[in-house]
Protein backbone atom coordinates (compact mmCIF):
# COMPACT_ATOMS: atom_id res chain seq x y z
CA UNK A 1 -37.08 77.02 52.21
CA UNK A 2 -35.38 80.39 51.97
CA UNK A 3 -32.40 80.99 54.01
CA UNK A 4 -32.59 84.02 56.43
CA UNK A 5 -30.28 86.60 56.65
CA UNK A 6 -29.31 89.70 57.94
CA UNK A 7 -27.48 92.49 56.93
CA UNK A 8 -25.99 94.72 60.39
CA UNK A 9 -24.63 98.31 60.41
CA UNK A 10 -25.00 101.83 61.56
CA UNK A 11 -26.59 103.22 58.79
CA UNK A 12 -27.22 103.69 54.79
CA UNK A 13 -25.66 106.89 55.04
CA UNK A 14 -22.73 108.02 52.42
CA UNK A 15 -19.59 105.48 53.02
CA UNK A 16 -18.14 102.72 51.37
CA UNK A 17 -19.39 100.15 53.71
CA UNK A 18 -23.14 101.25 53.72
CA UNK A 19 -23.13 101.71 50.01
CA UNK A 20 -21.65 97.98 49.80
CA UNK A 21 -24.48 97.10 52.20
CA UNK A 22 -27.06 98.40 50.76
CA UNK A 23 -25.93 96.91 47.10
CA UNK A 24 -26.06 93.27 48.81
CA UNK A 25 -29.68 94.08 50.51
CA UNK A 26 -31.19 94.48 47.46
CA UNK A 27 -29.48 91.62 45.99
CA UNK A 28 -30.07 89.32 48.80
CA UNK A 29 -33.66 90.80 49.04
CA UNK A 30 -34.75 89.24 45.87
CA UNK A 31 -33.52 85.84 46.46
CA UNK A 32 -33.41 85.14 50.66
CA UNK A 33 -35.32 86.24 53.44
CA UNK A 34 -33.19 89.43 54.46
CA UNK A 35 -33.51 91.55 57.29
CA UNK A 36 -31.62 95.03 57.33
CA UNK A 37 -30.88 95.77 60.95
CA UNK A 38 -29.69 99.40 61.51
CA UNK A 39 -28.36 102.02 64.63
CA UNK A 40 -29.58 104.97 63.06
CA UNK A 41 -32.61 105.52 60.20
CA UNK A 42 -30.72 107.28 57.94
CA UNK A 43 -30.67 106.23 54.31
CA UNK A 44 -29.02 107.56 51.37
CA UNK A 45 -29.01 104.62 49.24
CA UNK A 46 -31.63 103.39 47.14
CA UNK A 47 -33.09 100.38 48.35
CA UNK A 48 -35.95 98.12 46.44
CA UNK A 49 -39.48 98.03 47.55
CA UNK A 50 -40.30 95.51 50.16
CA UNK A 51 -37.24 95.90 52.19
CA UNK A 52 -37.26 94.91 55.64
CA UNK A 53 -35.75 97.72 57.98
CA UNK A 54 -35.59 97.24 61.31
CA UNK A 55 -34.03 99.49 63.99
CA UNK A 56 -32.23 98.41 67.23
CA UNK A 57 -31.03 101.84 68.53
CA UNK A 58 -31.04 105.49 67.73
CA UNK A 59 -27.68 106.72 68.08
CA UNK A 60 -26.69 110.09 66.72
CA UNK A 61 -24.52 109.37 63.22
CA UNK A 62 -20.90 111.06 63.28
CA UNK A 63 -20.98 111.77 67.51
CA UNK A 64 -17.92 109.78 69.64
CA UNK A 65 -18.81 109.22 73.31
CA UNK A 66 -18.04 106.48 75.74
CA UNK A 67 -21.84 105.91 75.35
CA UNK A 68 -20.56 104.22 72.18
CA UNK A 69 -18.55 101.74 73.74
CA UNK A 70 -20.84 100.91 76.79
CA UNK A 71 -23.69 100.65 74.99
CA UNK A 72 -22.04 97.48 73.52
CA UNK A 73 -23.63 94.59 75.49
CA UNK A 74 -27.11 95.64 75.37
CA UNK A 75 -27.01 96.19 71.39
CA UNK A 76 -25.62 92.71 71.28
CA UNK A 77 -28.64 91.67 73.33
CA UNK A 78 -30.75 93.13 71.45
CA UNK A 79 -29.10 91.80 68.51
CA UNK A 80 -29.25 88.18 69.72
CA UNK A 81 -32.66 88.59 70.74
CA UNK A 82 -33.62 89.80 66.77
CA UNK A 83 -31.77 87.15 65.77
CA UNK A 84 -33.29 84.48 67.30
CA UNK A 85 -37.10 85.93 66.94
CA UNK A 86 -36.49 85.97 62.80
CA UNK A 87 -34.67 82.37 62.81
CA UNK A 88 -31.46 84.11 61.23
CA UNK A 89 -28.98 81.21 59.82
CA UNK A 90 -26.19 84.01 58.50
CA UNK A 91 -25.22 87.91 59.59
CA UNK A 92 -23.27 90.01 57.81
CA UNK A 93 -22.07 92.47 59.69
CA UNK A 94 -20.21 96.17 58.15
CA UNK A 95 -17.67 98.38 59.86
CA UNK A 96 -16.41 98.12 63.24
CA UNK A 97 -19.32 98.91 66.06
CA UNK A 98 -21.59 96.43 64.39
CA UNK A 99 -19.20 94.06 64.19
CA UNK A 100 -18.39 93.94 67.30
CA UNK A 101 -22.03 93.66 68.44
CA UNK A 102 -22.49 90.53 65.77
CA UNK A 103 -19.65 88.85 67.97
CA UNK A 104 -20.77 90.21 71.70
CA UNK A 105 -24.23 88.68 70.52
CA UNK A 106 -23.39 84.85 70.64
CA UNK A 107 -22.99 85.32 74.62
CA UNK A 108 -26.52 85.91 74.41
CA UNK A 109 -27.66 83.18 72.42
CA UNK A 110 -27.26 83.98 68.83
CA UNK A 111 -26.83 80.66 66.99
CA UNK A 112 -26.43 82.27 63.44
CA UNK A 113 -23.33 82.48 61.54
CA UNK A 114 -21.50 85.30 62.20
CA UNK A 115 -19.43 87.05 59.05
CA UNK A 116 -18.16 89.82 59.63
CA UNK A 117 -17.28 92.46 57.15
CA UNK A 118 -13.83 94.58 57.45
CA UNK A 119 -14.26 97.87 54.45
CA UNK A 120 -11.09 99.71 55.75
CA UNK A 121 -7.37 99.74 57.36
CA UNK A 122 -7.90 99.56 61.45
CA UNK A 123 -4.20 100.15 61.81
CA UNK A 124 -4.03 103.46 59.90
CA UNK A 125 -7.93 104.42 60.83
CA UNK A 126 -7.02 104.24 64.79
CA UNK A 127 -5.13 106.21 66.79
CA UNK A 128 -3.12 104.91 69.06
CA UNK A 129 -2.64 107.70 71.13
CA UNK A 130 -6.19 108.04 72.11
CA UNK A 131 -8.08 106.05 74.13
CA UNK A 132 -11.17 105.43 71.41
CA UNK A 133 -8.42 104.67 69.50
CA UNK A 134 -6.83 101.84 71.96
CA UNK A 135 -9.85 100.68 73.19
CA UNK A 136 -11.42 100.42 69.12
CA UNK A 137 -8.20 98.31 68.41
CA UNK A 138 -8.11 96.11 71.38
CA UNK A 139 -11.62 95.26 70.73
CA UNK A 140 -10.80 94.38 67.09
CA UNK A 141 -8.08 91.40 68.26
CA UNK A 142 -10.48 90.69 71.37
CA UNK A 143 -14.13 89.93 69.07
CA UNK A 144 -12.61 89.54 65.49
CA UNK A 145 -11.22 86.23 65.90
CA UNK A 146 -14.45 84.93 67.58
CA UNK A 147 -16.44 85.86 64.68
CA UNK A 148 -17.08 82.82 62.25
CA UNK A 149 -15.33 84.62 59.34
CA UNK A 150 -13.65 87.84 58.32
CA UNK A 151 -14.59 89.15 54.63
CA UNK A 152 -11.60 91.73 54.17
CA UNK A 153 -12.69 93.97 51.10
CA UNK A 154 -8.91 94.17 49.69
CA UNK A 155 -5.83 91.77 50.03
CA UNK A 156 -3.83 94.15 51.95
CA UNK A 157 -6.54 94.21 54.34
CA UNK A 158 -7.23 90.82 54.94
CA UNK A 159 -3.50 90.78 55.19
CA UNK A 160 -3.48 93.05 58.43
CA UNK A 161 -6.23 90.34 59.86
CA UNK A 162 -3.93 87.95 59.81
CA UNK A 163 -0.69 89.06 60.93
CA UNK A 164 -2.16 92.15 63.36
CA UNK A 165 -5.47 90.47 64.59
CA UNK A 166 -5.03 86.72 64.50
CA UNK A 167 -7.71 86.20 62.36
CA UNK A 168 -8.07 82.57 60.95
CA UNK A 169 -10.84 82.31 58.68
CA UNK A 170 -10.51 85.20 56.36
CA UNK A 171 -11.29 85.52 52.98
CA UNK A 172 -10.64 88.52 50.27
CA UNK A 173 -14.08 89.66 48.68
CA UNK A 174 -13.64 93.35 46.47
CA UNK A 175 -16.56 95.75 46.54
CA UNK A 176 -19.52 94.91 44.21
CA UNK A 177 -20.07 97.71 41.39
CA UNK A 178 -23.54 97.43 39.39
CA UNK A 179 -22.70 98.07 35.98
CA UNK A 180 -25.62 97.98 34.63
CA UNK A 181 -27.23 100.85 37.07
CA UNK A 182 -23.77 102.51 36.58
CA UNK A 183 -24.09 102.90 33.20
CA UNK A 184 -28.18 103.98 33.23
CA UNK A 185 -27.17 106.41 35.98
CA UNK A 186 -24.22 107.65 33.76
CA UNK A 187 -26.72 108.79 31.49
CA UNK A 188 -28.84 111.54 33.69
CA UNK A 189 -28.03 114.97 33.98
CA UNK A 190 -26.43 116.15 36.60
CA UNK A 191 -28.34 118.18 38.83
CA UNK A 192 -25.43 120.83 39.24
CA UNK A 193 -24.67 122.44 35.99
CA UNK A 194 -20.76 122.65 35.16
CA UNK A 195 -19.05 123.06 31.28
CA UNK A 196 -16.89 119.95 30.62
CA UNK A 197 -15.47 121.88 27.60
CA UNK A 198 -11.35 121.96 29.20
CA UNK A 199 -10.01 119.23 31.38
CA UNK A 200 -11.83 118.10 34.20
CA UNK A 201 -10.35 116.19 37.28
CA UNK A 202 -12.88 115.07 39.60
CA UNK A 203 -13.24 113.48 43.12
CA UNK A 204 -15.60 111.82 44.80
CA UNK A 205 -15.40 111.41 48.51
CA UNK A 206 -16.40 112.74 52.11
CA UNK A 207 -14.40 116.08 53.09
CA UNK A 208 -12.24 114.51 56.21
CA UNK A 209 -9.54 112.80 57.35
CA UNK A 210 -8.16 110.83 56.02
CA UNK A 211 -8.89 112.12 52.56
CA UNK A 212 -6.41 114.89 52.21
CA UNK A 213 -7.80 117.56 50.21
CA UNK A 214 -5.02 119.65 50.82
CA UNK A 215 -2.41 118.21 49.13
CA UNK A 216 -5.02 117.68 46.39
CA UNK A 217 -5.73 121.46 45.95
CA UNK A 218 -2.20 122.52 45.95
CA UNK A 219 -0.79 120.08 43.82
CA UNK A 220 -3.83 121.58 41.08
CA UNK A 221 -2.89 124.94 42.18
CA UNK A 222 0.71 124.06 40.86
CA UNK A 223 -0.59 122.36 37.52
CA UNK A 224 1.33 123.77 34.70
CA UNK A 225 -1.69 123.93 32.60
CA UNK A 226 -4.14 126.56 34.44
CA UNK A 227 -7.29 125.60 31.88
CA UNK A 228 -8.44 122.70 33.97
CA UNK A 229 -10.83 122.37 36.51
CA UNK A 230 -11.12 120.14 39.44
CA UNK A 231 -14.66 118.90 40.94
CA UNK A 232 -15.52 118.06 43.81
CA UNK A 233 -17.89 116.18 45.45
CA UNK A 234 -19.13 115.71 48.81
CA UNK A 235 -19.99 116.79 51.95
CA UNK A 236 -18.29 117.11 55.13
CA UNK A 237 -16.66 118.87 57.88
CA UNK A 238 -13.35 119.93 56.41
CA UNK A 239 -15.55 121.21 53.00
CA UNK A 240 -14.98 124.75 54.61
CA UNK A 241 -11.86 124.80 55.24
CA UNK A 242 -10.87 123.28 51.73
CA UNK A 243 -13.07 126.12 49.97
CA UNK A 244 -10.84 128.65 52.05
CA UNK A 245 -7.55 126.88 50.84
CA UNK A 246 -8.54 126.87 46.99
CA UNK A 247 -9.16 130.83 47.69
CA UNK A 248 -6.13 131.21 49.15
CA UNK A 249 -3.99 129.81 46.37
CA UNK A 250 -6.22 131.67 43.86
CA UNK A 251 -8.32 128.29 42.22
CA UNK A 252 -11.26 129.00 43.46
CA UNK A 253 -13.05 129.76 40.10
CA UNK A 254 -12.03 126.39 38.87
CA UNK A 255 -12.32 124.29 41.53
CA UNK A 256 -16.21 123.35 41.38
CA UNK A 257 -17.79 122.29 45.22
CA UNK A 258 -20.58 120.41 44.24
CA UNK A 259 -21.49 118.99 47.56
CA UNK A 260 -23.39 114.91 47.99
CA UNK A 261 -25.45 114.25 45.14
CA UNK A 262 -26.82 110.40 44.95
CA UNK A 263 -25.29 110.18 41.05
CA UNK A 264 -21.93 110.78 40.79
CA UNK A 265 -22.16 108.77 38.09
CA UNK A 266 -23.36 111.35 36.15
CA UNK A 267 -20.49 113.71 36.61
CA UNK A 268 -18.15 111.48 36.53
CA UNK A 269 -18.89 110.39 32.99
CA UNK A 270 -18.66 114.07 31.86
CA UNK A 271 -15.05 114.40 33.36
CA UNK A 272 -11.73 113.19 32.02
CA UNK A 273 -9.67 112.17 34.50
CA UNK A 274 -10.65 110.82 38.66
CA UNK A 275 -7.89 111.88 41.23
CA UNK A 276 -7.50 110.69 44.54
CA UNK A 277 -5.46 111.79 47.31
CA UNK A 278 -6.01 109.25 50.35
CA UNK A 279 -3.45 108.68 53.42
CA UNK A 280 -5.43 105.30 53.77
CA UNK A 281 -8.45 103.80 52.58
CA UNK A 282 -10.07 99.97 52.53
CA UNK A 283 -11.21 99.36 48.94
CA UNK A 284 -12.21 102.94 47.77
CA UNK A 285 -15.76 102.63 46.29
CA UNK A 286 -15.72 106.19 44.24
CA UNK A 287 -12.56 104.89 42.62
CA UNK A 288 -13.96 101.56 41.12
CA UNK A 289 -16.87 103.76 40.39
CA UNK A 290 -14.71 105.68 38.55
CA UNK A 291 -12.87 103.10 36.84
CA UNK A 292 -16.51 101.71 35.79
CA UNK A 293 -17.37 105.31 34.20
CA UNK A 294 -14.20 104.54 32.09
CA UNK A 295 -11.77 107.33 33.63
CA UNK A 296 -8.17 106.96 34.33
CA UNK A 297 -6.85 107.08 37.77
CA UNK A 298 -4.20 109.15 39.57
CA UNK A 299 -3.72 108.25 43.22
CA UNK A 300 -1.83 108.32 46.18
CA UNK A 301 -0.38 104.68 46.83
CA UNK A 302 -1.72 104.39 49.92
CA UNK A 303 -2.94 101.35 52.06
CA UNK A 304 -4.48 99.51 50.53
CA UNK A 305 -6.85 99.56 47.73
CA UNK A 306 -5.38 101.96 44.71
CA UNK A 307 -2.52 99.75 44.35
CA UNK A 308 -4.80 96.30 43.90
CA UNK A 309 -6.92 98.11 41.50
CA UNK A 310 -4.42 100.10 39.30
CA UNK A 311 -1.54 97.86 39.46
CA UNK A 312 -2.74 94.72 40.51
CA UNK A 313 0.31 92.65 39.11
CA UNK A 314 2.67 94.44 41.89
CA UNK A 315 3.38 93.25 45.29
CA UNK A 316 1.94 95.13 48.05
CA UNK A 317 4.42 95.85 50.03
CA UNK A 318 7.15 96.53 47.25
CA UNK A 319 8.47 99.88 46.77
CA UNK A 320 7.12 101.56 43.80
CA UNK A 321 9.20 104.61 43.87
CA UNK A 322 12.88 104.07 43.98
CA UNK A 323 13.14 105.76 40.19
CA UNK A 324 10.76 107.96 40.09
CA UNK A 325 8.17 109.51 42.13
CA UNK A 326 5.01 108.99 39.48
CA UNK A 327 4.19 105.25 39.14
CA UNK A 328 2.16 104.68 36.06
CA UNK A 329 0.07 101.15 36.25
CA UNK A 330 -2.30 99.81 34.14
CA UNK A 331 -5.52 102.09 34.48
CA UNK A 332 -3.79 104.65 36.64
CA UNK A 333 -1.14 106.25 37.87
CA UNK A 334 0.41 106.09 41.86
CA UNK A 335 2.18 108.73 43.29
CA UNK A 336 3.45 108.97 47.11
CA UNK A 337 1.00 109.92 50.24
CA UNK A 338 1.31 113.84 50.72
CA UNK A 339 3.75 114.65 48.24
CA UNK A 340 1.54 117.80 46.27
CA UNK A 341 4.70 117.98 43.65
CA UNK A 342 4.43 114.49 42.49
CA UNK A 343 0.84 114.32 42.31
CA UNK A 344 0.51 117.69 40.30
CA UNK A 345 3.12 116.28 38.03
CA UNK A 346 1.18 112.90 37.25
CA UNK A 347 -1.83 115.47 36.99
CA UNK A 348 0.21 117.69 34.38
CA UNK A 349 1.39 114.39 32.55
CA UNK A 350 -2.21 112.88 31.97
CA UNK A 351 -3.35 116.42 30.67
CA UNK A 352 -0.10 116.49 27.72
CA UNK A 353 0.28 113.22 27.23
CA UNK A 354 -2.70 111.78 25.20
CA UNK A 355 -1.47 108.57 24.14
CA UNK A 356 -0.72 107.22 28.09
CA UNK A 357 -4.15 108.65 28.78
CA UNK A 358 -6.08 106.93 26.34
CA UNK A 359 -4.01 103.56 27.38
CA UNK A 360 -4.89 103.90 30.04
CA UNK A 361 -8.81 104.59 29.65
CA UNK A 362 -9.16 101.59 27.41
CA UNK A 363 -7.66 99.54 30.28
CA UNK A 364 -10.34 100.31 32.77
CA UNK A 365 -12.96 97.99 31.42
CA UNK A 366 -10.76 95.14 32.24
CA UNK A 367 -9.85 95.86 35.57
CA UNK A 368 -13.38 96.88 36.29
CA UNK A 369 -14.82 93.74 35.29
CA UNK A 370 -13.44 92.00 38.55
CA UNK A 371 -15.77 93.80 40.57
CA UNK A 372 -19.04 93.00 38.65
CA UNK A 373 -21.78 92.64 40.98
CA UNK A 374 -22.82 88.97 39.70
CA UNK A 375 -18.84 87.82 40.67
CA UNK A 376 -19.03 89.08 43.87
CA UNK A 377 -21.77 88.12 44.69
CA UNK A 378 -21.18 84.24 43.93
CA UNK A 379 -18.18 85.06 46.27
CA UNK A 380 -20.29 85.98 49.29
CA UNK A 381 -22.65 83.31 48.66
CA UNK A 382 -20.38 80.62 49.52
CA UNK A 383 -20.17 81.79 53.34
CA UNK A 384 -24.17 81.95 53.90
């Protein structure tokens, strides 16, 4: 008999977790019974025929309220309740809210194994000096430990379960990249015309915090060479406000706002170079999708992710910058978190210096390989 899952979280809208979620639907989808259980009907992701969605709220996407938080106990009922109806032996659960209903659901009778799935840094993503912030965190060391088991998406991460949330059972499972879809999709045409004939850095990624577009702009405001361009794409609510900075420091002709598109595979294998200016991230998603597109890497060495991916062979917690401030690993190159000189002087160095950038290229299909789907997936397999 087929074992029955389900797959838990807000939405399929754009985000690392729901783009992981959706990739392990549609894999699970062909080979167990798998239910997709969401808090809000949007969907962004492509998702095979056949699909079962189900829906066990209708909360608005992007909007913090207490609601949020008291709501808690009656999704978990409702949860359980699901559960129990469809005979579900494993949930995954992704990012915070749904993992905390997965947990608050066994007081209600939910015998299935409960995994839940951590995609980001809860130490850096919260602040502490709001009450969301304390009451998100507090709930984290409260329901985390209770769950069954605690798939961290990068080792730094599953690091912090341990040592700040007491987590026992936790295991270190990347982000899966389809390779084969990657490299059909890298194929298409972009839908937003652009000339690839000079330089091109590009970034994919939502416009917010933590994502620091500002230090991104400047430092390719700086660049020494003033042929490149920069693209960007996504959506969100600091998009305006980085559109008025790039005008300000006169760039806005060659800084490109494309806005969401569902291939970014397709610009990305038209550009030269993937840049990424993060103050924190879990496993960043558009970076191993860059990687997969065969690009070189410059990124801030924040927590965690880059540093696992471009230099996996250093320790985490090492300092990478006593001699210099540009860290060059082996697909990429680290530079500090908000330091706009360094990073527009790894920019300038990839652009002159053709013989580190095409070392680096021809080292991304090796680190990229790691996060083949059919790996990772045998990886999450063994805990349902």
């Amino acid at each position: 008999m087929s074992k029955k899952i389900s797959i838990l979280i807000l939405s399929l809208a754009g985000g690392g977790g729901e783009r992981e979620a959706a990739i392990l639907t549609n894999y699970f989808h062909k080979k167990y019974t798998t239910k997709l259980v969401l808090f809000n009907d949007t969907i962004k992701y492509d998702l095979d025929d056949g699909v079962s969605i189900n829906m066990i709220d209708n909360m608005v996407l992007y909007k913090r309220t207490p609601l949020n938080f008291i709501k808690l106990p009656l999704l978990a009922y409702r949860y359980a309740k699901f559960c129990k109806k469809n005979e579900i032996e494993t949930s995954l659960s992704f990012l915070p809210r749904p993992n905390w209903v997965a947990v608050l659901s066994k007081w209600f009778g939910n015998k299935a194994r409960i995994v839940l799935c951590e995609v980001s840094t809860p130490s850096q993503k919260y602040n502490k000096k709001k009450i969301g912030g304390r009451i998100s965190l507090t709930l984290m060391r409260w329901l985390y430990p209770k769950g069954d088991l605690v798939i961290a998406n990068s080792k730094g991460t599953a690091l912090e379960m341990k040592e700040l949330f007491k987590v026992k059972n936790v295991d270190c499972i990347y982000n899966p990249v389809e390779l084969d879809i990657v490299k059909k999709k890298m194929e298409e045409v972009p839908k937003t015309e652009l000339q690839y004939d000079r330089f091109t850095f590009i970034k994919v990624a939502r416009f917010q915090y933590p994502k620091d577009f500002t230090t991104l702009i400047s430092a390719f405001a700086n660049m020494r060479n003033k042929q490149c361009q920069l693209v960007l794409l996504g959506i969100g609510e600091d998009r305006d406000a980085a559109i008025s900075l790039s005008k300000e420091l006169n760039v806005y002709d060659r800084v490109k706002f494309v806005g969401f598109d569902r291939n970014p595979f397709a610009y990305l294998a038209r550009s030269h170079c993937f840049v990424f200016s993060s103050l924190y991230e879990g496993f960043p998603n558009s970076m191993q999708e860059a990687l997969a597109c065969g690009l070189p890497v410059i990124s801030t060495d924040c927590t965690n992710g880059p540093r696992e991916m471009l230099a996996p062979k250093e320790k985490l917690k090492s300092n990478l910058f006593e001699k210099n401030e540009i860290f060059v690993g082996e697909a990429g190159i680290l530079v500090p978190l908000k330091n706009s000189e360094a990073l527009q002087n790894a920019m300038d160095l990839i652009v002159e210096d053709k013989q580190l950038y095409n070392k680096l290229r021809n080292n991304t299909p090796q680190i990229v390989s790691k996060f083949a789907l059919d790996t990772i997936v045998q990886s999450f397999e063994q805990h349902i």
